[in-house]
PDB file of N, CA and C in Angstrom:
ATOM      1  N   UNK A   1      91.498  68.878 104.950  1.00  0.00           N
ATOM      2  CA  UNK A   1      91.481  70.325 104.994  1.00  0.00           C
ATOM      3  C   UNK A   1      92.898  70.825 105.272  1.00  0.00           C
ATOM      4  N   UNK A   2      93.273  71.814 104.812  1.00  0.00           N
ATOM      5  CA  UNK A   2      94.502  72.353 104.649  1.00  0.00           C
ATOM      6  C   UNK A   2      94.947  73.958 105.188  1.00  0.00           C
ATOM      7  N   UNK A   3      95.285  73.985 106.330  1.00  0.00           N
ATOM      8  CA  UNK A   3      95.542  75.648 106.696  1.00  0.00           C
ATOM      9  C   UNK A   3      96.682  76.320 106.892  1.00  0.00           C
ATOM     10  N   UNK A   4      96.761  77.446 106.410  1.00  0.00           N
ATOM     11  CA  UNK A   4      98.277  77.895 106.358  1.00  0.00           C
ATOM     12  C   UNK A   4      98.371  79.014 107.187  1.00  0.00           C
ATOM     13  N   UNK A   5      99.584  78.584 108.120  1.00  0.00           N
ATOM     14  CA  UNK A   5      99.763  79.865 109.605  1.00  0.00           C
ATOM     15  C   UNK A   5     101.002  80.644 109.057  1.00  0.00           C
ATOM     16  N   UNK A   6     101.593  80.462 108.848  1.00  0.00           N
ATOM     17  CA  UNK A   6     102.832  81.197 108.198  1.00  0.00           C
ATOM     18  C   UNK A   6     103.624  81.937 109.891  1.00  0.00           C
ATOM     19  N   UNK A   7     103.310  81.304 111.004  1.00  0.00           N
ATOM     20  CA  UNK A   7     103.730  82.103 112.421  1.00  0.00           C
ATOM     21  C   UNK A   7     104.515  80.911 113.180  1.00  0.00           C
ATOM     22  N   UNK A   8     105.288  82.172 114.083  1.00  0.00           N
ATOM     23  CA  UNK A   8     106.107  81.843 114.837  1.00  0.00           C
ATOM     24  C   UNK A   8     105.019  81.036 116.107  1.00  0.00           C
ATOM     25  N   UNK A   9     106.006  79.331 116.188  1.00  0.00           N
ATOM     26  CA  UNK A   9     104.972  78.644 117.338  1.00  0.00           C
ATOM     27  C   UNK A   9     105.879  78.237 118.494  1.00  0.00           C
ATOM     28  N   UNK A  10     105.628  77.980 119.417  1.00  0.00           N
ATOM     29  CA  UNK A  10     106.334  77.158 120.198  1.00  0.00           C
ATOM     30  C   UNK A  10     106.916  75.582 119.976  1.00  0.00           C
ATOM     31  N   UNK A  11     107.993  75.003 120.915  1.00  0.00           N
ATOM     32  CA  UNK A  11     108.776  73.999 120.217  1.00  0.00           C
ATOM     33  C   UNK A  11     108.233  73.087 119.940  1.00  0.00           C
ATOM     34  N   UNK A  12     107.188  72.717 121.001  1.00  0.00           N
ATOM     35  CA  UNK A  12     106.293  71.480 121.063  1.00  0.00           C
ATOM     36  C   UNK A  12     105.043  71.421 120.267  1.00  0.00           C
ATOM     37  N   UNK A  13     104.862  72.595 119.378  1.00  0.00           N
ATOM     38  CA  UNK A  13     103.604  72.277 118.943  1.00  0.00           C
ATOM     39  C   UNK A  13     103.463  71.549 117.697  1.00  0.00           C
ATOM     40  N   UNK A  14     103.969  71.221 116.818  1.00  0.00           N
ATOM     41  CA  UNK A  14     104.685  70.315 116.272  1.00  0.00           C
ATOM     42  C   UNK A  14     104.205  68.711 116.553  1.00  0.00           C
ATOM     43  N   UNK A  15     104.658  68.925 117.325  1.00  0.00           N
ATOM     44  CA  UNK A  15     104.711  66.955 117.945  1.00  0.00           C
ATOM     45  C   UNK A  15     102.979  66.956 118.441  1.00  0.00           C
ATOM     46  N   UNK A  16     102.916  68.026 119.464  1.00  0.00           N
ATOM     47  CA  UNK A  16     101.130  68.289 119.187  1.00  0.00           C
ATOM     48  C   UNK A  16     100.258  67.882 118.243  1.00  0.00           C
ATOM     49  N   UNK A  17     100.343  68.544 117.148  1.00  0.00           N
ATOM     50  CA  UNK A  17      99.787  68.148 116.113  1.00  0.00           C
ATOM     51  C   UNK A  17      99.578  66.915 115.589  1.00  0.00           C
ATOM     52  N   UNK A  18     100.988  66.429 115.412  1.00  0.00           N
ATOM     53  CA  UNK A  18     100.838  65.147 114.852  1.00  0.00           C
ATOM     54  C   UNK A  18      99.903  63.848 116.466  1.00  0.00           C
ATOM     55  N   UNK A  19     100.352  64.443 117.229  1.00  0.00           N
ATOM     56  CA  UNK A  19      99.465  63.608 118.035  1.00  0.00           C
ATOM     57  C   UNK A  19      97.894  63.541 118.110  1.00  0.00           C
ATOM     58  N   UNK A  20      97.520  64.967 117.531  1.00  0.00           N
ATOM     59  CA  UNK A  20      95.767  65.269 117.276  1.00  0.00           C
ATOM     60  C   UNK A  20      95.506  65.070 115.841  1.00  0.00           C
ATOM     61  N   UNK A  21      96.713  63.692 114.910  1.00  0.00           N
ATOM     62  CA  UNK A  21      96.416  63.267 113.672  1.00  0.00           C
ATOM     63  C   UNK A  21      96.289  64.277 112.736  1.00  0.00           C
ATOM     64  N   UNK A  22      97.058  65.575 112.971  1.00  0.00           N
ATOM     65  CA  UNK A  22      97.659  66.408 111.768  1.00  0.00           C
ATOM     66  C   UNK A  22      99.187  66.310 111.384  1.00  0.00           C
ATOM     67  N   UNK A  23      99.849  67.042 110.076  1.00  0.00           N
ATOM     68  CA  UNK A  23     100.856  66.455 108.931  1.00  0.00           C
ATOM     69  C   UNK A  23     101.247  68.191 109.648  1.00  0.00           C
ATOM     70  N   UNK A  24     101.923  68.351 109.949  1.00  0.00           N
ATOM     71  CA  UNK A  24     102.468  69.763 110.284  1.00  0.00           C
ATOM     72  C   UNK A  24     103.978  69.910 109.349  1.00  0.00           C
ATOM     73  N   UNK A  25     104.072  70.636 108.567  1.00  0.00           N
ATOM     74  CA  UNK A  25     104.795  71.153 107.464  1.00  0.00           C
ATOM     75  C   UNK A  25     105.412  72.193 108.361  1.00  0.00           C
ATOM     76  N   UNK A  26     107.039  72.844 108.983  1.00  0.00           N
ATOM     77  CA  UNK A  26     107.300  73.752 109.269  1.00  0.00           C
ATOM     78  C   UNK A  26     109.066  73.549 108.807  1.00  0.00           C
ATOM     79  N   UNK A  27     109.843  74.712 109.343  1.00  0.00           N
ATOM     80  CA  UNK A  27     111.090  74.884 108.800  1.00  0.00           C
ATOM     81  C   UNK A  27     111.391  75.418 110.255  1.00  0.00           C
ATOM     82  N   UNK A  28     113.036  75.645 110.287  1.00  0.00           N
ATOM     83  CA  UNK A  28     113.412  76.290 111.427  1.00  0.00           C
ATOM     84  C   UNK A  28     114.179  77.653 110.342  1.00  0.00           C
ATOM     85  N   UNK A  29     114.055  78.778 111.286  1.00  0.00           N
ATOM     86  CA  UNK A  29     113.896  80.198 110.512  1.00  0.00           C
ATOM     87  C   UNK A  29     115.697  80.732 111.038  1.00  0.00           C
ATOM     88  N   UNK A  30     116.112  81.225 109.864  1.00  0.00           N
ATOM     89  CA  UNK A  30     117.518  81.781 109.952  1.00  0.00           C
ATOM     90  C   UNK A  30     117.261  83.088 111.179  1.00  0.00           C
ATOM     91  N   UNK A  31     118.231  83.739 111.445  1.00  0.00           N
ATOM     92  CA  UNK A  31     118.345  84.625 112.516  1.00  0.00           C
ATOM     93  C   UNK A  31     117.276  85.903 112.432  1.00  0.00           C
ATOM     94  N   UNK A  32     117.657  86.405 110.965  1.00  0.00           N
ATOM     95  CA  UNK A  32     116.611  87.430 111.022  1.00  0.00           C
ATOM     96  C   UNK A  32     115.292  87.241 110.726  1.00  0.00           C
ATOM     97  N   UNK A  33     115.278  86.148 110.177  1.00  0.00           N
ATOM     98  CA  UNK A  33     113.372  85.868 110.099  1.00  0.00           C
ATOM     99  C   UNK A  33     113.045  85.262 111.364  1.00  0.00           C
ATOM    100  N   UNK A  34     114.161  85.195 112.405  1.00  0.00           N
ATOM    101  CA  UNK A  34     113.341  84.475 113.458  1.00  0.00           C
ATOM    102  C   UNK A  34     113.076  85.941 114.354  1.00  0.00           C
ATOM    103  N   UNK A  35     113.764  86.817 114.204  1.00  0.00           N
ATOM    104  CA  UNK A  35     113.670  88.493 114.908  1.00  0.00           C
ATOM    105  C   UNK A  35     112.407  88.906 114.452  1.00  0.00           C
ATOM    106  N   UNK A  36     111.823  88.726 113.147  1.00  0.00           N
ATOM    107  CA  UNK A  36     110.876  89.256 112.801  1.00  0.00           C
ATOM    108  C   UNK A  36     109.985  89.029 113.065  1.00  0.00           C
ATOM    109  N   UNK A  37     109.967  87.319 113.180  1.00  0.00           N
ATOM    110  CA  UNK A  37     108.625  86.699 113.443  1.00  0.00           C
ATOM    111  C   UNK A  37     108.387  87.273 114.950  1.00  0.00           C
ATOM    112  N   UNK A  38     109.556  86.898 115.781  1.00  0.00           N
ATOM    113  CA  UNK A  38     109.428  87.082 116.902  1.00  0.00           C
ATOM    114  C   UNK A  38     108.851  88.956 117.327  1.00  0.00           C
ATOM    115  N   UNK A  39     109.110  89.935 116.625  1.00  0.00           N
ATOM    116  CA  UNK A  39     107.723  91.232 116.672  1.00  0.00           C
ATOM    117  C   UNK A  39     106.645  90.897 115.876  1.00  0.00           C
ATOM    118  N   UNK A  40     106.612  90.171 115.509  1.00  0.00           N
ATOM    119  CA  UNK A  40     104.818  89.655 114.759  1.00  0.00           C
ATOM    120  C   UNK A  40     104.296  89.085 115.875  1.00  0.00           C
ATOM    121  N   UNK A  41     104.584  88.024 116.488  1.00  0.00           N
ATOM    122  CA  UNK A  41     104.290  87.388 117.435  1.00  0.00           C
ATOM    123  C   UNK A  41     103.870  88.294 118.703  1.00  0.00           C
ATOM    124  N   UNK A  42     104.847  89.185 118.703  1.00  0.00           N
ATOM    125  CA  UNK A  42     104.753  89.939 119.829  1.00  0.00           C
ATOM    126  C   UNK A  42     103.038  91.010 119.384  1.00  0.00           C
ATOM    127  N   UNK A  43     103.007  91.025 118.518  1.00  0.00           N
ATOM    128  CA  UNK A  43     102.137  91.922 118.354  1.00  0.00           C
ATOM    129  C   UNK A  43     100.782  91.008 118.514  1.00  0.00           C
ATOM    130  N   UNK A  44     100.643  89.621 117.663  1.00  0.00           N
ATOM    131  CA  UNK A  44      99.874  89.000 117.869  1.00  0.00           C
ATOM    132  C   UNK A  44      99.434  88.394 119.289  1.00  0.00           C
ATOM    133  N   UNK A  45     100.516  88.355 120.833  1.00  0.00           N
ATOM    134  CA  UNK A  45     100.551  88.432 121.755  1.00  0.00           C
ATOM    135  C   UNK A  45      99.544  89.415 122.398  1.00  0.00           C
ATOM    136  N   UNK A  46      99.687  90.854 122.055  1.00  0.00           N
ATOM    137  CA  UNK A  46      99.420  91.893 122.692  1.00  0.00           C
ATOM    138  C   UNK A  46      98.021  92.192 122.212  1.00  0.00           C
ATOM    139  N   UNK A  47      97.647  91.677 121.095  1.00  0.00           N
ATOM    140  CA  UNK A  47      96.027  92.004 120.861  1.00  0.00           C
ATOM    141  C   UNK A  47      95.104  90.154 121.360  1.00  0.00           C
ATOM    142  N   UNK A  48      96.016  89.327 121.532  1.00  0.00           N
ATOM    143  CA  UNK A  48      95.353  88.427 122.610  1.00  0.00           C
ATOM    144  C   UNK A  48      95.151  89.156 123.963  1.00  0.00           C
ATOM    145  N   UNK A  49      95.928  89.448 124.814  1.00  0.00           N
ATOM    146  CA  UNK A  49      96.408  90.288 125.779  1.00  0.00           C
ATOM    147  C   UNK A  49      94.718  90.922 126.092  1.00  0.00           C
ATOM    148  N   UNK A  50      94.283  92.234 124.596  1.00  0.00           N
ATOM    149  CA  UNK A  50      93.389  93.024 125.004  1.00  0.00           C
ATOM    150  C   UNK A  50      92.205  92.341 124.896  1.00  0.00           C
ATOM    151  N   UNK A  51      92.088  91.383 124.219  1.00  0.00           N
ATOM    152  CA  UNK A  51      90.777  90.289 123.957  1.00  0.00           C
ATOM    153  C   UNK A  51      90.627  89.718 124.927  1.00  0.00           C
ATOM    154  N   UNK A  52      91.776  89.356 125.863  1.00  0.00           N
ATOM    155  CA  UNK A  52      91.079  88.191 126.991  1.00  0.00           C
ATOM    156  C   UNK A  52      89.955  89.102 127.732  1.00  0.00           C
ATOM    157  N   UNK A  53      88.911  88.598 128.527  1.00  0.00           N
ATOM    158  CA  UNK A  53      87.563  88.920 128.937  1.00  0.00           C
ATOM    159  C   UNK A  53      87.420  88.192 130.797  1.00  0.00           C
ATOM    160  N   UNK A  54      88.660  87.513 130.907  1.00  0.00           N
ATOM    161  CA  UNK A  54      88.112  87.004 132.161  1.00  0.00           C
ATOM    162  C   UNK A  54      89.621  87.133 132.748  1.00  0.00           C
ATOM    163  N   UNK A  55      89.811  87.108 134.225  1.00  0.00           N
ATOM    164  CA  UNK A  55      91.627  86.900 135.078  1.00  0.00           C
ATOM    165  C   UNK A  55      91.722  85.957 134.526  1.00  0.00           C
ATOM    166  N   UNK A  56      91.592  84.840 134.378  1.00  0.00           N
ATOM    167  CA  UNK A  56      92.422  83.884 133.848  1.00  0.00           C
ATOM    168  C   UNK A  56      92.902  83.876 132.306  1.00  0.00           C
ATOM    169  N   UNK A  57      91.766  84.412 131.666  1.00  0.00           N
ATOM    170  CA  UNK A  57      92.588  84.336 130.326  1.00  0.00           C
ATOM    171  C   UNK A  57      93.684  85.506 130.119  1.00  0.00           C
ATOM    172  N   UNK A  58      93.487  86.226 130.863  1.00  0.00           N
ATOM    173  CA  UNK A  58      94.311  87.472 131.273  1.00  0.00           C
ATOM    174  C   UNK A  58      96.244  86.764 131.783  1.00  0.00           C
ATOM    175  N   UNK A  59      95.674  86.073 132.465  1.00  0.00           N
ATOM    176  CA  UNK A  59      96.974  85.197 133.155  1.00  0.00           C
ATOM    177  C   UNK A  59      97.222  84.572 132.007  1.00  0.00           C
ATOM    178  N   UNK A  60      96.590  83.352 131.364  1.00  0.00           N
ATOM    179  CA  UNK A  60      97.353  82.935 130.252  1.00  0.00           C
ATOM    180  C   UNK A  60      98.081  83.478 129.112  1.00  0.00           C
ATOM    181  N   UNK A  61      97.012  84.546 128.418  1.00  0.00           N
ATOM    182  CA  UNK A  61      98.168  85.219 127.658  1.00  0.00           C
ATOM    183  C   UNK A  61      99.160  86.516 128.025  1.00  0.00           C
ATOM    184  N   UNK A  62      99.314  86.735 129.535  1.00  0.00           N
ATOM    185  CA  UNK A  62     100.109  87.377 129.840  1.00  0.00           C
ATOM    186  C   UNK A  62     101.870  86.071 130.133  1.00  0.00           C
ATOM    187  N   UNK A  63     101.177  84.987 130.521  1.00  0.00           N
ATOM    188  CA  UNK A  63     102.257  83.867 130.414  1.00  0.00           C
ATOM    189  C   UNK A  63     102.711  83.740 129.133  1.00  0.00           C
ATOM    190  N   UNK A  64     101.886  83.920 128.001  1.00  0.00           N
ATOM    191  CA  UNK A  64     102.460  83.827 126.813  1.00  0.00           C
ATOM    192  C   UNK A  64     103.198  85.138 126.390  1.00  0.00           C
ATOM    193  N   UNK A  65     103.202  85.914 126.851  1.00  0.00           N
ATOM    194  CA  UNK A  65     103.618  87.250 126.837  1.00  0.00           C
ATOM    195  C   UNK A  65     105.216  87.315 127.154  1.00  0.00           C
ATOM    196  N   UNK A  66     105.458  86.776 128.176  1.00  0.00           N
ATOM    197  CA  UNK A  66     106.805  86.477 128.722  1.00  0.00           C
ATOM    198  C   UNK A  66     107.088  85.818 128.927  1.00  0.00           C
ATOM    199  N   UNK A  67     106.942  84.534 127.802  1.00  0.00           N
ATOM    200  CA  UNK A  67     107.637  83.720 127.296  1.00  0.00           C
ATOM    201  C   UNK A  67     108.178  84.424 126.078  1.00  0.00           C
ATOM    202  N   UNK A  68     107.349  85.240 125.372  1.00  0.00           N
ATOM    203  CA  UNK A  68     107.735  85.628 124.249  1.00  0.00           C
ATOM    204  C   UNK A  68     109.177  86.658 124.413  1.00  0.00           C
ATOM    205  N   UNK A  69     108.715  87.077 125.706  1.00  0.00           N
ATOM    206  CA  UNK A  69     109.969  88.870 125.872  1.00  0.00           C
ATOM    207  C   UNK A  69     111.260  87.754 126.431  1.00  0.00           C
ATOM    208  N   UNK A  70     111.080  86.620 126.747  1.00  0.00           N
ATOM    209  CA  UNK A  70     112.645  85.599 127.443  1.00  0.00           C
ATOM    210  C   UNK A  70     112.851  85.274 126.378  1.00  0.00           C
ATOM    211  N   UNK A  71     112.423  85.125 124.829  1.00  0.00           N
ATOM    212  CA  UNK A  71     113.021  83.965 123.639  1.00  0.00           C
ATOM    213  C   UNK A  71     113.687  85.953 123.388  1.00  0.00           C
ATOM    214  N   UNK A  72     113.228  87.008 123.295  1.00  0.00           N
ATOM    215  CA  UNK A  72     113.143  87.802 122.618  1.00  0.00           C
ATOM    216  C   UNK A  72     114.632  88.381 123.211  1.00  0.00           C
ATOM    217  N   UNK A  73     114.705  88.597 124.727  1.00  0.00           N
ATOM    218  CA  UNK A  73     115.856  88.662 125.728  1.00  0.00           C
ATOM    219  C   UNK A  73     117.060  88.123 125.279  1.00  0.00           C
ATOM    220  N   UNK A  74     116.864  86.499 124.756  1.00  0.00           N
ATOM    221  CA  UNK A  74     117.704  85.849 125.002  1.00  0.00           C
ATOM    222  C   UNK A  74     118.376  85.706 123.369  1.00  0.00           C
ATOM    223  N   UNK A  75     117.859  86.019 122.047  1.00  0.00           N
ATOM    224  CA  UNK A  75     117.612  86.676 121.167  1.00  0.00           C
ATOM    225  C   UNK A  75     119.378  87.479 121.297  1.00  0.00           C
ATOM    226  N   UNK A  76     118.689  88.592 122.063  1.00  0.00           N
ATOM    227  CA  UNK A  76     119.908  89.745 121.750  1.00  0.00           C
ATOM    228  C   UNK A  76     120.760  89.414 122.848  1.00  0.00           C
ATOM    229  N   UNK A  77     120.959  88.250 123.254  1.00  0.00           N
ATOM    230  CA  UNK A  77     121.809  88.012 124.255  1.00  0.00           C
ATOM    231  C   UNK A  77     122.100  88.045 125.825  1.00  0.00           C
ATOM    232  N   UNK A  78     120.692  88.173 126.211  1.00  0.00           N
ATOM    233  CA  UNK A  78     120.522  88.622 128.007  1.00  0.00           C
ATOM    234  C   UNK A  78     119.364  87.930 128.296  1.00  0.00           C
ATOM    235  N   UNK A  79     119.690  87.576 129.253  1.00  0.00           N
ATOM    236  CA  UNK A  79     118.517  87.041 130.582  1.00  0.00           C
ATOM    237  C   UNK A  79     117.702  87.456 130.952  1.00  0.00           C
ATOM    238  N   UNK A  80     116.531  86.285 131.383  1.00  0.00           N
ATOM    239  CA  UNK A  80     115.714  87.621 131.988  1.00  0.00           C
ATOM    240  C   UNK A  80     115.843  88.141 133.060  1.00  0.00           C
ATOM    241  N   UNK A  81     117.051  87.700 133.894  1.00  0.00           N
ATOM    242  CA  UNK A  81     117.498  88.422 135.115  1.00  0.00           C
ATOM    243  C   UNK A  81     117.761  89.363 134.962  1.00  0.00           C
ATOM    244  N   UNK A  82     118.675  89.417 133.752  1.00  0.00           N
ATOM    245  CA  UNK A  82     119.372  90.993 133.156  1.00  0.00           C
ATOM    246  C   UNK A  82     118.307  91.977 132.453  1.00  0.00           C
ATOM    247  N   UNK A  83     117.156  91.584 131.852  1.00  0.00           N
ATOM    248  CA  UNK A  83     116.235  92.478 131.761  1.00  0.00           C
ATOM    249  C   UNK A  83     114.926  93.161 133.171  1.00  0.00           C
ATOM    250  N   UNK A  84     115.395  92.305 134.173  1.00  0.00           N
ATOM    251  CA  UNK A  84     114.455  92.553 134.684  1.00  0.00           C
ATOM    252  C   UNK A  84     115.342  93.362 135.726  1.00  0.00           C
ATOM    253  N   UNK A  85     116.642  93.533 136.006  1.00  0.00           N
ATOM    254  CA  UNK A  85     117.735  94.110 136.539  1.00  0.00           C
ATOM    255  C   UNK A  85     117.704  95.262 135.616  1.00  0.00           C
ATOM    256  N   UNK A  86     117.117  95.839 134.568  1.00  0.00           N
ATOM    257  CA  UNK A  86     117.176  97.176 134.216  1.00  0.00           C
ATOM    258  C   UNK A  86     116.077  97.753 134.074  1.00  0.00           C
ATOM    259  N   UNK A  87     114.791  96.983 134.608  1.00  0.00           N
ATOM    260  CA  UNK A  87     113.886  97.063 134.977  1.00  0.00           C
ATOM    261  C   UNK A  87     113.669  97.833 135.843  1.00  0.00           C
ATOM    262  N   UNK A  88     114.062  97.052 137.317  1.00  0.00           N
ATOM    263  CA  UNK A  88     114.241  97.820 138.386  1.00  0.00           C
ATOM    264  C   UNK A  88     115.310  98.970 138.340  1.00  0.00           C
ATOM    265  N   UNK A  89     116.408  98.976 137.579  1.00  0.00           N
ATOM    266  CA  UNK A  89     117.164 100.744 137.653  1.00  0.00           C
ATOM    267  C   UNK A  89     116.354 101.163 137.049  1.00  0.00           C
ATOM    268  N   UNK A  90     115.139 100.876 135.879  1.00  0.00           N
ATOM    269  CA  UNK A  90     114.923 102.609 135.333  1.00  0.00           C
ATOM    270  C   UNK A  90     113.601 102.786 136.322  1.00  0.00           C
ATOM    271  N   UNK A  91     112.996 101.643 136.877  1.00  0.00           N
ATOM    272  CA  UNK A  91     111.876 101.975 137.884  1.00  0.00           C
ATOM    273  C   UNK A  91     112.290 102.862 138.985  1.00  0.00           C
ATOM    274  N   UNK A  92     113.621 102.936 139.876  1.00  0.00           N
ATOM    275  CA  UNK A  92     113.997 103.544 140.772  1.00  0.00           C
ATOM    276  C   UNK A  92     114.582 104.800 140.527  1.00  0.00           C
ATOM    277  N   UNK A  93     114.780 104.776 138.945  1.00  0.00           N
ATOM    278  CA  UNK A  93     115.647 106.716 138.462  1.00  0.00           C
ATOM    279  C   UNK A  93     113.546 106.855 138.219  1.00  0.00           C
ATOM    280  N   UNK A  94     112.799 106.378 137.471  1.00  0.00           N
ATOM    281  CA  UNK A  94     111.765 106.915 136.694  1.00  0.00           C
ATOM    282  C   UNK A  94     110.474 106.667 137.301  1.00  0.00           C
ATOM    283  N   UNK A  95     110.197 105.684 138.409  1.00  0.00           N
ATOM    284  CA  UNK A  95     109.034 105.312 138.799  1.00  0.00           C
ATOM    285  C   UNK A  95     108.470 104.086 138.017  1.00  0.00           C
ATOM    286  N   UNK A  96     107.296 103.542 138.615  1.00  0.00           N
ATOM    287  CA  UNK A  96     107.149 102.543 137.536  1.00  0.00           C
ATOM    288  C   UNK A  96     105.234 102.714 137.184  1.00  0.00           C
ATOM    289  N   UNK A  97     104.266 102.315 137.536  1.00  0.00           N
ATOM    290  CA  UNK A  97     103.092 102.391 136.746  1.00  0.00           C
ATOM    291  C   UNK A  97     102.026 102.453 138.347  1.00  0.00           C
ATOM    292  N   UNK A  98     102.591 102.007 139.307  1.00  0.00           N
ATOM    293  CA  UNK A  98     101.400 102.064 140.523  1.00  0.00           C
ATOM    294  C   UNK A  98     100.409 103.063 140.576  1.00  0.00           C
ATOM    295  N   UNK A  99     101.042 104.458 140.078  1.00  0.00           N
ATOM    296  CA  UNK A  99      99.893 105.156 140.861  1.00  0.00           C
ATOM    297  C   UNK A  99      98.841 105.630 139.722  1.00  0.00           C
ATOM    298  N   UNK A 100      99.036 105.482 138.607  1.00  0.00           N
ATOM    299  CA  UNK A 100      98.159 104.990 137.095  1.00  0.00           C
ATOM    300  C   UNK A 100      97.884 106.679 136.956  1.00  0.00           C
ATOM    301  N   UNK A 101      99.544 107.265 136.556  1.00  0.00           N
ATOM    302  CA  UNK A 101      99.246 108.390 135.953  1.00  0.00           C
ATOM    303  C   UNK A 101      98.849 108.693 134.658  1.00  0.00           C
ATOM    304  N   UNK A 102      97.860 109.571 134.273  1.00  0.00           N
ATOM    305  CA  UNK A 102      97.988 109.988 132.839  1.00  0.00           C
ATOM    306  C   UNK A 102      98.341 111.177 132.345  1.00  0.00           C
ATOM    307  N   UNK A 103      99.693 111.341 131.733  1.00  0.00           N
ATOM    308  CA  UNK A 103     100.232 112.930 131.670  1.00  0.00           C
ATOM    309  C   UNK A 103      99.307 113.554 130.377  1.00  0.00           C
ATOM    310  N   UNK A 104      98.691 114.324 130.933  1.00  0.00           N
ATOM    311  CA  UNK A 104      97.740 114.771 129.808  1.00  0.00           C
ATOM    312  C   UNK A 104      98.225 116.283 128.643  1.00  0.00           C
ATOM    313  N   UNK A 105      99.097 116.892 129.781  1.00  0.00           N
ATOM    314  CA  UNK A 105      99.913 118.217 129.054  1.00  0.00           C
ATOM    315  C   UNK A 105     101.354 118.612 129.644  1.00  0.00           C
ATOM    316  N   UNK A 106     101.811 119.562 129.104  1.00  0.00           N
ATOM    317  CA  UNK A 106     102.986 120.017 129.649  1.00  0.00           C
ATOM    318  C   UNK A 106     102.984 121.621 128.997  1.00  0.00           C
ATOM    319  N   UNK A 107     102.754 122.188 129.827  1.00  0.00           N
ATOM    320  CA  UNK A 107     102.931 123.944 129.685  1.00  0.00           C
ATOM    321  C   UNK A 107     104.628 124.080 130.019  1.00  0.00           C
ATOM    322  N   UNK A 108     105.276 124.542 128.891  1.00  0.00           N
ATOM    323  CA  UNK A 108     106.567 125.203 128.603  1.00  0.00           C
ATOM    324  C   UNK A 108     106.966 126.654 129.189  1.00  0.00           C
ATOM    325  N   UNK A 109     107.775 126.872 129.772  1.00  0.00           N
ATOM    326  CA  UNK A 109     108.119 128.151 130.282  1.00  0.00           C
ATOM    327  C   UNK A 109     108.728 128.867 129.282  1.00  0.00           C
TER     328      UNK A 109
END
């Protein structure tokens, strides 16, 4: 049987495969097809994300989540120290999500 993913995987999955007696066919992707894949991925991330059903699967693909935003970080050249360092400045100019507002309008003067 023969299936075609055409997606961005992690390094090891590869060697995976062939250890569970599959022929894994892949390429390594020039710069901008690896940017692209890497928002496909991200998207395919984020609707795992809303599917998980229990905390733990919640935890796992939130681990897969940021793994994805550190390849993605590191991508355009920064850490995730350095993303998470502008994290905290725009949390301390802007607030961050604790008190689970929903801005519903804004009346203009």
């Amino acid at each position: 049987m023969e299936r075609t993913y055409n997606k961005l995987v992690r390094d090891n999955i590869p060697e995976i495969i062939k250890k569970n007696g599959g022929n894994p066919f892949f390429r390594e992707l020039d710069e901008q097809e690896y940017w692209e894949y890497l928002l496909k991925k991200d998207e395919e991330e984020l609707q795992e994300v809303k599917k998980a059903s229990s905390r733990e699967e919640r935890k796992q693909e939130l681990a897969d989540k940021l793994e994805l935003l550190i390849a993605m970080a590191s991508y355009n050249g920064f850490s995730l120290q350095y993303i998470i360092d502008e994290a905290n400045i725009k949390k301390a100019k802007n607030g961050g999500f604790e008190k689970k507002l929903l801005l519903e309008k804004v009346i203009e003067r």
